[in-house]
PDB file of N, CA and C in Angstrom:
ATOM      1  N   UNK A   1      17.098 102.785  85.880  1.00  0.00           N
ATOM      2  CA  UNK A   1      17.041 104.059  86.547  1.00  0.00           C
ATOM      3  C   UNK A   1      16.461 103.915  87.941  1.00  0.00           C
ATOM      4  N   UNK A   2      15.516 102.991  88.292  1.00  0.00           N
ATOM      5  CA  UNK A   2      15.161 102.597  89.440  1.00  0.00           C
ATOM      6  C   UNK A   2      15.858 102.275  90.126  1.00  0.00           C
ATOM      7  N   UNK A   3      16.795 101.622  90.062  1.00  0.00           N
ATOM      8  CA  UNK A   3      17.859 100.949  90.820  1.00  0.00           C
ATOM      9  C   UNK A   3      18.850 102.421  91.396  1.00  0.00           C
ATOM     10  N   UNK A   4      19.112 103.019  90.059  1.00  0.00           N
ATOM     11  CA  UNK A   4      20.146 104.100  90.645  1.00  0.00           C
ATOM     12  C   UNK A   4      19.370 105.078  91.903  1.00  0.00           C
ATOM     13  N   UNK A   5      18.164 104.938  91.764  1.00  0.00           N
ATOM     14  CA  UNK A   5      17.536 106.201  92.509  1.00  0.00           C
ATOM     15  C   UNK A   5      17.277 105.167  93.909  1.00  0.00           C
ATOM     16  N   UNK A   6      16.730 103.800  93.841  1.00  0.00           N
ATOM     17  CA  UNK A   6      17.002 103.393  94.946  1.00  0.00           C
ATOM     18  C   UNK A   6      17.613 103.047  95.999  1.00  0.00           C
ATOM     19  N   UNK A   7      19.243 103.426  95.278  1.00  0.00           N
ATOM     20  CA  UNK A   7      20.451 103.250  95.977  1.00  0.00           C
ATOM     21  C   UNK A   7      20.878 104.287  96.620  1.00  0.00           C
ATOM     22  N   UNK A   8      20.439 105.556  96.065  1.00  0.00           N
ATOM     23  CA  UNK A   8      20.520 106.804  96.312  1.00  0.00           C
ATOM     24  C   UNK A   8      18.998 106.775  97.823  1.00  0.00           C
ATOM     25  N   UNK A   9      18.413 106.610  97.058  1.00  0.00           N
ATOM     26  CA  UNK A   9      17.370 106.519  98.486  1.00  0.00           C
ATOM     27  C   UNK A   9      17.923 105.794  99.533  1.00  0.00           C
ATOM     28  N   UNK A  10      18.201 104.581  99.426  1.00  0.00           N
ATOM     29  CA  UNK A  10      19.159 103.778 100.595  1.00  0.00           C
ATOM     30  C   UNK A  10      20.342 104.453 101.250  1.00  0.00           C
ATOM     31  N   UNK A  11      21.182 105.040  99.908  1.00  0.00           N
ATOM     32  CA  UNK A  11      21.986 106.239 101.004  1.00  0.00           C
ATOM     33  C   UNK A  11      21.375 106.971 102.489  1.00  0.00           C
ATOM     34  N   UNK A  12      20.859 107.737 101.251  1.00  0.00           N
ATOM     35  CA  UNK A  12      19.647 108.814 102.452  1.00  0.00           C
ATOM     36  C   UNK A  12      19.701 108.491 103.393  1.00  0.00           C
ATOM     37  N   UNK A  13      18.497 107.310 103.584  1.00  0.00           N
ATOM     38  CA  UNK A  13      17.698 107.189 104.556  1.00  0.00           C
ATOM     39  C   UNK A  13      18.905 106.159 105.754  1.00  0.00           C
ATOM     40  N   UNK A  14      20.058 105.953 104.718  1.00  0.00           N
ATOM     41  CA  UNK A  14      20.648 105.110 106.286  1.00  0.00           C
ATOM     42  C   UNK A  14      21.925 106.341 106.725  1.00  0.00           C
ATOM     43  N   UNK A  15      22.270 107.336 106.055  1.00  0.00           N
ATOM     44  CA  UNK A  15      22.615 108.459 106.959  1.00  0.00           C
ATOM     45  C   UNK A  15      21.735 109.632 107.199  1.00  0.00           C
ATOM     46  N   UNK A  16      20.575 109.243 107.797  1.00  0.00           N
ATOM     47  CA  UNK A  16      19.673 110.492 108.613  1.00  0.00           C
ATOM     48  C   UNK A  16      19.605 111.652 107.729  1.00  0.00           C
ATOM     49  N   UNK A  17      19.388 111.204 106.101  1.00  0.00           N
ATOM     50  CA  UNK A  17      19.054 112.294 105.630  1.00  0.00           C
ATOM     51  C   UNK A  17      19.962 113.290 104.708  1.00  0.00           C
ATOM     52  N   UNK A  18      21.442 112.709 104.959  1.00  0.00           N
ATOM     53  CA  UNK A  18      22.598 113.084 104.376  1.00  0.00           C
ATOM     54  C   UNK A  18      23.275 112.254 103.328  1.00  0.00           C
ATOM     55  N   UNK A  19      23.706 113.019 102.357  1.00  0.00           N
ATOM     56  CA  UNK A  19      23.442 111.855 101.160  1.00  0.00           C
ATOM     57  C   UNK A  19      25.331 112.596 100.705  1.00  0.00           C
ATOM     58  N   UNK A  20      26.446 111.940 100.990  1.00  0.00           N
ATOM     59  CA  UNK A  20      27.217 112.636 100.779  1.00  0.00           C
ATOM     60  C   UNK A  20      28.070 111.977  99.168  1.00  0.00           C
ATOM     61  N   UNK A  21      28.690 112.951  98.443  1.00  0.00           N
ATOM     62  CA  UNK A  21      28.913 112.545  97.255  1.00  0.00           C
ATOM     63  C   UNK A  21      29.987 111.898  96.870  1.00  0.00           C
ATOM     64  N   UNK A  22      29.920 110.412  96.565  1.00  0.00           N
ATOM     65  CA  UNK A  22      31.014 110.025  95.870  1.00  0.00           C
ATOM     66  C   UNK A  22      31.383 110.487  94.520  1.00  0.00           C
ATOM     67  N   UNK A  23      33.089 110.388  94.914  1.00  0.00           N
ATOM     68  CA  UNK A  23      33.620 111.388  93.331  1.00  0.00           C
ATOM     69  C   UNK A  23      33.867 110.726  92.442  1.00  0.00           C
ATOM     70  N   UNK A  24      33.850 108.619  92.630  1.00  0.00           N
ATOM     71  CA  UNK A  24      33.816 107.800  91.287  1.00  0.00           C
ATOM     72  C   UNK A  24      32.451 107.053  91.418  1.00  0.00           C
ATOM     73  N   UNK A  25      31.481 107.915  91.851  1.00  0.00           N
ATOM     74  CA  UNK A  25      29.370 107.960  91.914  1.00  0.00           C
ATOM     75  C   UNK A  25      29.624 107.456  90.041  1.00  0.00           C
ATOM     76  N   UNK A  26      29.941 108.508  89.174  1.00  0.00           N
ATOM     77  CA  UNK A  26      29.953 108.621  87.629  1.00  0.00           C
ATOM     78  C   UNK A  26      30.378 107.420  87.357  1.00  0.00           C
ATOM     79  N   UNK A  27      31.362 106.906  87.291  1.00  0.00           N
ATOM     80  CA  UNK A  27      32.170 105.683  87.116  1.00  0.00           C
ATOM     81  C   UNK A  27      31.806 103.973  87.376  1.00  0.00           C
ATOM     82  N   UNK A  28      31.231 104.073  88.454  1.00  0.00           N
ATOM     83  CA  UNK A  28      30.797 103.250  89.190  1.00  0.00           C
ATOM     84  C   UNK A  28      29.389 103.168  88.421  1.00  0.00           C
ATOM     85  N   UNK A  29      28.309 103.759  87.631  1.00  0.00           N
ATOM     86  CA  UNK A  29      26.810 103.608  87.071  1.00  0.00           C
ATOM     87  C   UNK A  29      27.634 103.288  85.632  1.00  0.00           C
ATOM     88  N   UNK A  30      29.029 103.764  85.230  1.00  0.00           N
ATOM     89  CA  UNK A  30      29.133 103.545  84.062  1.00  0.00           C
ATOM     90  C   UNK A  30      29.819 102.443  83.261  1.00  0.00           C
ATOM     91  N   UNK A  31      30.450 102.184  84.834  1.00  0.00           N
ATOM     92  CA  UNK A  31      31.181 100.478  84.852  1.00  0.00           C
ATOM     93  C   UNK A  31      30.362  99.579  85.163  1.00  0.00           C
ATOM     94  N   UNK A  32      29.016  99.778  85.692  1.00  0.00           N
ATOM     95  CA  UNK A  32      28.304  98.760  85.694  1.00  0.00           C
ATOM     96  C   UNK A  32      27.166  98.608  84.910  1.00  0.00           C
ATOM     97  N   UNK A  33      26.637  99.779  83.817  1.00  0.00           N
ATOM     98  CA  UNK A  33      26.259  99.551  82.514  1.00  0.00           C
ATOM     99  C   UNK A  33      27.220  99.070  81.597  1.00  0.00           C
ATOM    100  N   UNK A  34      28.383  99.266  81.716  1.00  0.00           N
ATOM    101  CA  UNK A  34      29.136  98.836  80.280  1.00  0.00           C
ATOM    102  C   UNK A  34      29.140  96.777  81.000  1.00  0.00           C
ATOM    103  N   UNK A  35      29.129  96.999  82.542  1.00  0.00           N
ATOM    104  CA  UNK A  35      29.361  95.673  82.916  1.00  0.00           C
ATOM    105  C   UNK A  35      28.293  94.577  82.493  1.00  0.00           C
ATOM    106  N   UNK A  36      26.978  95.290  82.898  1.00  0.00           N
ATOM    107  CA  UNK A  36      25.832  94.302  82.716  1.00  0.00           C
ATOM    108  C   UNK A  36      25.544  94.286  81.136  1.00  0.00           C
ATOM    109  N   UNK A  37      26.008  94.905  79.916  1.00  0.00           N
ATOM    110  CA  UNK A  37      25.999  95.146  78.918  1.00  0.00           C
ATOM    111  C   UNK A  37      26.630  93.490  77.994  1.00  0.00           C
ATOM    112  N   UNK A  38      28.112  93.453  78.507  1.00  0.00           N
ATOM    113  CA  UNK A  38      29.052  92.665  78.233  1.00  0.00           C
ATOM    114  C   UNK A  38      28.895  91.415  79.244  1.00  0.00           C
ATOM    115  N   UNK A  39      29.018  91.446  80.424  1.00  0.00           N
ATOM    116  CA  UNK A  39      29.112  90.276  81.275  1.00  0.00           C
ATOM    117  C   UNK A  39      27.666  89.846  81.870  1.00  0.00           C
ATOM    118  N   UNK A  40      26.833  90.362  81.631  1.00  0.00           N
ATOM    119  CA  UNK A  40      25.404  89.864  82.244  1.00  0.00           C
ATOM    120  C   UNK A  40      25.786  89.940  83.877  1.00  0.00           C
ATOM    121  N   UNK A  41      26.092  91.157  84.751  1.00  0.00           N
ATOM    122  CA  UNK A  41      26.671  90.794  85.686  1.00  0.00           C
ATOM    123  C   UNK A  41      26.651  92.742  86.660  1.00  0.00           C
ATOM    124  N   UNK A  42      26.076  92.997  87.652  1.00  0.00           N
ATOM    125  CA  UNK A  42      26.198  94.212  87.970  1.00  0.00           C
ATOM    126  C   UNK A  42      26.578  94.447  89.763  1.00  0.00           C
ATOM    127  N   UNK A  43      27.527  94.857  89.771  1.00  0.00           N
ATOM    128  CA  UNK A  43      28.369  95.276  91.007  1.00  0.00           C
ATOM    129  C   UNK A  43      27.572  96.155  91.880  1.00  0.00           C
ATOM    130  N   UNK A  44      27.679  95.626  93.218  1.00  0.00           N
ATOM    131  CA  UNK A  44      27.211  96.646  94.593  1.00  0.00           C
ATOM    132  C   UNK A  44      27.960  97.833  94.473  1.00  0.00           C
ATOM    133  N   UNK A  45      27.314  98.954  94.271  1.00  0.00           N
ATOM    134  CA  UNK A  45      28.176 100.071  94.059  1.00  0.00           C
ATOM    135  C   UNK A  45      29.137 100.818  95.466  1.00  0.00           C
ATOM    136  N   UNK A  46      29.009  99.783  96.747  1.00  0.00           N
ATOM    137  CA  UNK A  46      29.764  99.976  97.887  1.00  0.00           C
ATOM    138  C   UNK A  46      30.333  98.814  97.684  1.00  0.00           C
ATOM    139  N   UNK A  47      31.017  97.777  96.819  1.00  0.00           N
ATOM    140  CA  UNK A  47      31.509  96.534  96.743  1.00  0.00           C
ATOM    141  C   UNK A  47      33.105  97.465  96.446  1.00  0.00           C
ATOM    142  N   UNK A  48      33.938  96.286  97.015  1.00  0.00           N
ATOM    143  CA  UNK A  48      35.628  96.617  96.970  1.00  0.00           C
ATOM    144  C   UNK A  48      35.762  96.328  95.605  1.00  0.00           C
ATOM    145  N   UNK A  49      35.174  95.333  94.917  1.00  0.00           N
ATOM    146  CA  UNK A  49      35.521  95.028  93.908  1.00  0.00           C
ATOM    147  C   UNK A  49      35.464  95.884  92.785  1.00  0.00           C
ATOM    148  N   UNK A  50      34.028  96.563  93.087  1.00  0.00           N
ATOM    149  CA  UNK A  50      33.993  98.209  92.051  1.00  0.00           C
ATOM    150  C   UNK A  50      35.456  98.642  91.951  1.00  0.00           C
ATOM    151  N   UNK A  51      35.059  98.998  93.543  1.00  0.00           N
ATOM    152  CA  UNK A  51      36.507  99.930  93.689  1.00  0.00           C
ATOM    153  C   UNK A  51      37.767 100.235  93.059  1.00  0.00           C
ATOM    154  N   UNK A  52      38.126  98.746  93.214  1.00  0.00           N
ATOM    155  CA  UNK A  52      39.122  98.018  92.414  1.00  0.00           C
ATOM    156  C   UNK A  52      39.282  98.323  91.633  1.00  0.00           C
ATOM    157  N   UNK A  53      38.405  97.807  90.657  1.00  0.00           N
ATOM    158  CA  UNK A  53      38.219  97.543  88.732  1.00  0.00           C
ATOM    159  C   UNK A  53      38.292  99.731  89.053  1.00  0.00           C
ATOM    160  N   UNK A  54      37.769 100.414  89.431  1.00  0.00           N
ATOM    161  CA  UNK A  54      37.922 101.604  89.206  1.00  0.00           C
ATOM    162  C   UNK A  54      39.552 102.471  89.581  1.00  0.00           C
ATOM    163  N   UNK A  55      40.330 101.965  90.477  1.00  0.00           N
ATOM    164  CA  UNK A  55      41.392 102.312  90.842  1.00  0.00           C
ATOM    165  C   UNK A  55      42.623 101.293  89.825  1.00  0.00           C
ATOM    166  N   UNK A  56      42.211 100.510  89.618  1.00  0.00           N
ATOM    167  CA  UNK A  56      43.319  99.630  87.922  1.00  0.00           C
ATOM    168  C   UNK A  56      42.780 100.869  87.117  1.00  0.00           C
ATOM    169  N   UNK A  57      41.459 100.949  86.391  1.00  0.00           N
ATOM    170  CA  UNK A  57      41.467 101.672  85.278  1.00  0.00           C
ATOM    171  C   UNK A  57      41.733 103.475  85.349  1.00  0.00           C
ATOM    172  N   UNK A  58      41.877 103.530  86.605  1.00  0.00           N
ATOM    173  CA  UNK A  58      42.797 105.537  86.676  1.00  0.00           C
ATOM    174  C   UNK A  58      44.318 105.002  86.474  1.00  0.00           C
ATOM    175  N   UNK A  59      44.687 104.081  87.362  1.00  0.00           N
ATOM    176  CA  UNK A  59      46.248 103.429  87.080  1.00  0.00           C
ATOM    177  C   UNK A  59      46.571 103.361  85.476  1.00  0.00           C
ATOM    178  N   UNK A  60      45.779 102.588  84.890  1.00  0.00           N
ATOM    179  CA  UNK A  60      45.893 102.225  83.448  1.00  0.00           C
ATOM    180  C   UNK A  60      45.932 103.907  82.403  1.00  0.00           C
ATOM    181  N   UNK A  61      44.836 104.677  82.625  1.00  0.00           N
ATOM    182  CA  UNK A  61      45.299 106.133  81.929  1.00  0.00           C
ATOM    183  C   UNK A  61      45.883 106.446  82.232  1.00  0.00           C
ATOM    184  N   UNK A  62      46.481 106.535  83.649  1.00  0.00           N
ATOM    185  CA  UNK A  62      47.868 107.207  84.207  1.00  0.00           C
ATOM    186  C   UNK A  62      48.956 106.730  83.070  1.00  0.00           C
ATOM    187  N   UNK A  63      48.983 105.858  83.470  1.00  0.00           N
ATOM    188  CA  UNK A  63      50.347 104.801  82.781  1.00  0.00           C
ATOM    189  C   UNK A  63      50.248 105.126  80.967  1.00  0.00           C
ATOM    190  N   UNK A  64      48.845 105.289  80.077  1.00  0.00           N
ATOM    191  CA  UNK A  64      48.625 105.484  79.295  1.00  0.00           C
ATOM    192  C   UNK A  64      48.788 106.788  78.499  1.00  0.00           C
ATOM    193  N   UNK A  65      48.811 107.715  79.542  1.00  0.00           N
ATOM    194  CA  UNK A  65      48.661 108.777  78.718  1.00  0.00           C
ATOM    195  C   UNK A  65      49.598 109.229  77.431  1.00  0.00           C
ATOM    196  N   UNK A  66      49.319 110.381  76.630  1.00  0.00           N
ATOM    197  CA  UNK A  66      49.914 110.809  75.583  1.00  0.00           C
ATOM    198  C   UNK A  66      51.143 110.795  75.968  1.00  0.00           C
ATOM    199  N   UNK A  67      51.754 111.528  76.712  1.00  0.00           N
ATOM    200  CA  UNK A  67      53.140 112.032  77.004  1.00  0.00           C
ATOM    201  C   UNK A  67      54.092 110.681  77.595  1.00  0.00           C
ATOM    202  N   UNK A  68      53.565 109.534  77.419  1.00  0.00           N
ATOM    203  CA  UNK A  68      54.404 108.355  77.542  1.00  0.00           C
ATOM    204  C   UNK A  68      55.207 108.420  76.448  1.00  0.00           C
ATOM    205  N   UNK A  69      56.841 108.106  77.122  1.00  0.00           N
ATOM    206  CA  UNK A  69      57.649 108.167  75.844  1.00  0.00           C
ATOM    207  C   UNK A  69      57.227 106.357  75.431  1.00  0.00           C
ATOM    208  N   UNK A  70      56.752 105.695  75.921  1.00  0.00           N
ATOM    209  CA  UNK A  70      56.879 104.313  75.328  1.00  0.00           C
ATOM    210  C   UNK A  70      56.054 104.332  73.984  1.00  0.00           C
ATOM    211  N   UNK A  71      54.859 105.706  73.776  1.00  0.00           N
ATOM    212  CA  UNK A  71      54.403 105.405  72.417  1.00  0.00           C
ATOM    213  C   UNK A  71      55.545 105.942  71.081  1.00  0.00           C
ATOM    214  N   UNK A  72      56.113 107.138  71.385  1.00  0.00           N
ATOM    215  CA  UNK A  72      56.843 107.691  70.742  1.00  0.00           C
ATOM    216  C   UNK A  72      58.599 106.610  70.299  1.00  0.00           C
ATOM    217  N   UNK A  73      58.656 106.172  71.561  1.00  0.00           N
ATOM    218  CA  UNK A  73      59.887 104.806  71.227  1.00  0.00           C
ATOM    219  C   UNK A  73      59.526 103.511  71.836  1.00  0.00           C
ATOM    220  N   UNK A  74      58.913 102.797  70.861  1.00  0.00           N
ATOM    221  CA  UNK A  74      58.892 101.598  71.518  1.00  0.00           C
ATOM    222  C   UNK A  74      59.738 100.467  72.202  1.00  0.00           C
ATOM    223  N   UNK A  75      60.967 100.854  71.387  1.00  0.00           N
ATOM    224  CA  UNK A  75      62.161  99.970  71.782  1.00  0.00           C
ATOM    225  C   UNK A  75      62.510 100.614  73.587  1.00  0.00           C
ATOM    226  N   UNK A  76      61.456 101.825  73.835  1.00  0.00           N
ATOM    227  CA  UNK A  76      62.302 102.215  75.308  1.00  0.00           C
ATOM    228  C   UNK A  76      61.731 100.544  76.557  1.00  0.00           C
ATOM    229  N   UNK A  77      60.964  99.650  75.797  1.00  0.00           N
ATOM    230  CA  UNK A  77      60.560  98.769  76.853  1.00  0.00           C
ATOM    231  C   UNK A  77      62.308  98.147  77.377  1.00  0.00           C
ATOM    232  N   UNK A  78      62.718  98.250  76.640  1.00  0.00           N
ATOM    233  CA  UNK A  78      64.603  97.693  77.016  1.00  0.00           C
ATOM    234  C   UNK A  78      64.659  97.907  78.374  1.00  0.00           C
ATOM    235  N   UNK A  79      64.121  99.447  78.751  1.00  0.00           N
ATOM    236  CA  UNK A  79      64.557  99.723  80.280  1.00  0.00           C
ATOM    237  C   UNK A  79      63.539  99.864  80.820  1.00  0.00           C
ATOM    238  N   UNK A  80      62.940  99.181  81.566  1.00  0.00           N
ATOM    239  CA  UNK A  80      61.205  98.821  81.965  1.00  0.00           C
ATOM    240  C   UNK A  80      61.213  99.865  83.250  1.00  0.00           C
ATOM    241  N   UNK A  81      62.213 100.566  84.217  1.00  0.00           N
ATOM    242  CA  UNK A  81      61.777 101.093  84.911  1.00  0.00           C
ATOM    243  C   UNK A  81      61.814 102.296  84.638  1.00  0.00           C
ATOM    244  N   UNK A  82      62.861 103.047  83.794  1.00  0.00           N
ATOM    245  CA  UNK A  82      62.362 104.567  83.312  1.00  0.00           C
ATOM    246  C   UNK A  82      61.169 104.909  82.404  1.00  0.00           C
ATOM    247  N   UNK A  83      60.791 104.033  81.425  1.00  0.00           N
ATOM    248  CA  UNK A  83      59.611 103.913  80.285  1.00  0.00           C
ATOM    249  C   UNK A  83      58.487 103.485  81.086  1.00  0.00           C
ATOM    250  N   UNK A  84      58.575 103.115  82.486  1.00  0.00           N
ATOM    251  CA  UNK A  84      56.997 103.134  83.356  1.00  0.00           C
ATOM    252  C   UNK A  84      56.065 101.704  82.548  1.00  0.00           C
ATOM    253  N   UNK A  85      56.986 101.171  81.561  1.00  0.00           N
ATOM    254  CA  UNK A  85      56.544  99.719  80.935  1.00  0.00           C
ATOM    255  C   UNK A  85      56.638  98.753  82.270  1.00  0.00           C
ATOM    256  N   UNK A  86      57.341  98.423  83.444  1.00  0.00           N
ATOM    257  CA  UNK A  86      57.525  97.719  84.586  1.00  0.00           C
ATOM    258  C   UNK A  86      55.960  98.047  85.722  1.00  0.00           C
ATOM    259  N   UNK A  87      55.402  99.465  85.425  1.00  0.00           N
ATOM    260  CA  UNK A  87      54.362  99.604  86.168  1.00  0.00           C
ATOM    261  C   UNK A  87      53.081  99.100  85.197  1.00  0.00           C
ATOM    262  N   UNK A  88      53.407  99.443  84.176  1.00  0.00           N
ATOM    263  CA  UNK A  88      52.145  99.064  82.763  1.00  0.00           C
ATOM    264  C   UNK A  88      52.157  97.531  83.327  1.00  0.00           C
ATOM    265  N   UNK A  89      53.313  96.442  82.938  1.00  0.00           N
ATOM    266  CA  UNK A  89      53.018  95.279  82.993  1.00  0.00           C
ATOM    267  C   UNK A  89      52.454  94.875  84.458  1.00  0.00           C
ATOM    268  N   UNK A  90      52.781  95.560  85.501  1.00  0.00           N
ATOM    269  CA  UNK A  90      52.331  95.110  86.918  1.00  0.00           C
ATOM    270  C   UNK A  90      50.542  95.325  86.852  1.00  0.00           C
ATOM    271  N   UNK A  91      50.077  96.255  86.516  1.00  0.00           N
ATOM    272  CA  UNK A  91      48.914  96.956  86.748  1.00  0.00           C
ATOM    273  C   UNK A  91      47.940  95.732  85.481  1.00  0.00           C
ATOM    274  N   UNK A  92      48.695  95.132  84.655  1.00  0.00           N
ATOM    275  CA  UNK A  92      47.880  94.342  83.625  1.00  0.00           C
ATOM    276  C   UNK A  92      47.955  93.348  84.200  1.00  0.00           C
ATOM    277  N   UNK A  93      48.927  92.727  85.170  1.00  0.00           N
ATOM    278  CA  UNK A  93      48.501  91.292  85.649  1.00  0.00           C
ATOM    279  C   UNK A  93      47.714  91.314  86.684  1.00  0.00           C
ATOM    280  N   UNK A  94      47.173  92.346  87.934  1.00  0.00           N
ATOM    281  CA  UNK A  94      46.749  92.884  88.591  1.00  0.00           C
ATOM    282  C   UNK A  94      45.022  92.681  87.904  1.00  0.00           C
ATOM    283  N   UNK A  95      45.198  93.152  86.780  1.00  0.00           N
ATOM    284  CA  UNK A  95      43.459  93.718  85.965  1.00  0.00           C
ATOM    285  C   UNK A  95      43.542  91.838  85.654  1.00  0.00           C
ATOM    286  N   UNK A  96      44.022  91.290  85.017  1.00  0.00           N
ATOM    287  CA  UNK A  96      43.683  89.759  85.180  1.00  0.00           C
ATOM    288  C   UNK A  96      43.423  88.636  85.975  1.00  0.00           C
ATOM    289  N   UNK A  97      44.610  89.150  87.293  1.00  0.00           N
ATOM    290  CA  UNK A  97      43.768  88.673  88.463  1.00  0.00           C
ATOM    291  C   UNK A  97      42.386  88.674  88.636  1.00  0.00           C
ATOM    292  N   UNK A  98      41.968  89.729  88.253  1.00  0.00           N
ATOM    293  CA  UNK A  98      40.804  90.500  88.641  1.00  0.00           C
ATOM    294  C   UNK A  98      39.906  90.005  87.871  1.00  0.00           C
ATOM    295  N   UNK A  99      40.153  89.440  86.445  1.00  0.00           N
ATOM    296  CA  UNK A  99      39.058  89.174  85.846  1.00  0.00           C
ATOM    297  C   UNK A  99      39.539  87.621  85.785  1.00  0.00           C
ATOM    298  N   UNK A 100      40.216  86.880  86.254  1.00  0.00           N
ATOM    299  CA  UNK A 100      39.846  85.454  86.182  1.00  0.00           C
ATOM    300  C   UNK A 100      38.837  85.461  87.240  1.00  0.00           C
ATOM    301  N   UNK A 101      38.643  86.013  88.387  1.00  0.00           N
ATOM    302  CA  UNK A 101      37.643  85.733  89.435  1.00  0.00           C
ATOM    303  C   UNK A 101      36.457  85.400  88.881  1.00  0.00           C
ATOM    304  N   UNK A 102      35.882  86.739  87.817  1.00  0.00           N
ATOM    305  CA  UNK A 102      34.660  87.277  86.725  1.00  0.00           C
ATOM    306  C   UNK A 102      34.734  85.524  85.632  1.00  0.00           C
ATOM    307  N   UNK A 103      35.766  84.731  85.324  1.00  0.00           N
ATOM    308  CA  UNK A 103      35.788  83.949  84.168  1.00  0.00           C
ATOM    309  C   UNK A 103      35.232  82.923  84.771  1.00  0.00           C
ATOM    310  N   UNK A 104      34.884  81.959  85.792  1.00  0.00           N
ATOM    311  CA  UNK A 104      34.223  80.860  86.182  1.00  0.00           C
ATOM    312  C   UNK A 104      33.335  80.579  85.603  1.00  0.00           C
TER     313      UNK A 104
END
C-alpha cells in the first residue's frame, strides 16, 4: 500500500499538484498484484510494457466475449476471418511474444 500511495505522491508532486486520472490506474495495481503474486516480478506503472500486457488483455475479452459465434460453432475456425479466430490467433502470439521476454 505504500508503494501505491507513493506513486501517487510522485504523480502529484511532479505535476505541480495535479494528479490526473488514469482509466487502466485499476488494472495496472491489479496486474501487478496478480504479477508479483505468480512471477516474483512488479511493473513501473508508467512502463510500455504494463501498457501492453493491458491493451492484449481488453483485445483478448474483446475477441472473447459471449456473443462469439466461435463458442456456439466450433467448426466456424474453417473460416478464420469471419469467426474473428484469425484475430484470436494473432493477439495469442503477440501475448507470447510478450511473455518469452518475462521467461529468461
Amino acid at each position: 500500500m505504500d508503494s501505491i500511495l507513493g506513486d501517487i505522491r510522485k504523480e502529484i508532486s511532479k505535476n505541480d499538484g495535479v494528479y490526473e486520472v488514469d482509466p487502466n490506474r485499476f488494472q495496472i495495481l491489479l496486474l501487478n498484484l496478480l504479477w508479483s503474486f505468480v512471477g516474483g516480478y512488479r511493473f513501473d506503472p508508467a512502463s510500455t510494457q504494463i501498457k501492453t500486457l493491458i491493451a492484449l488483455n481488453i483485445e483478448t475479452f474483446e475477441i472473447l466475449r459471449h456473443n462469439n459465434p466461435l463458442f456456439a460453432f466450433p467448426f466456424l475456425k474453417v473460416f478464420p476471418k469471419l469467426s474473428g479466430y484469425e484475430h484470436h490467433e494473432e493477439i495469442h502470439k503477440r501475448f507470447q511474444e510478450f511473455m518469452t521476454v518475462f521467461s529468461i
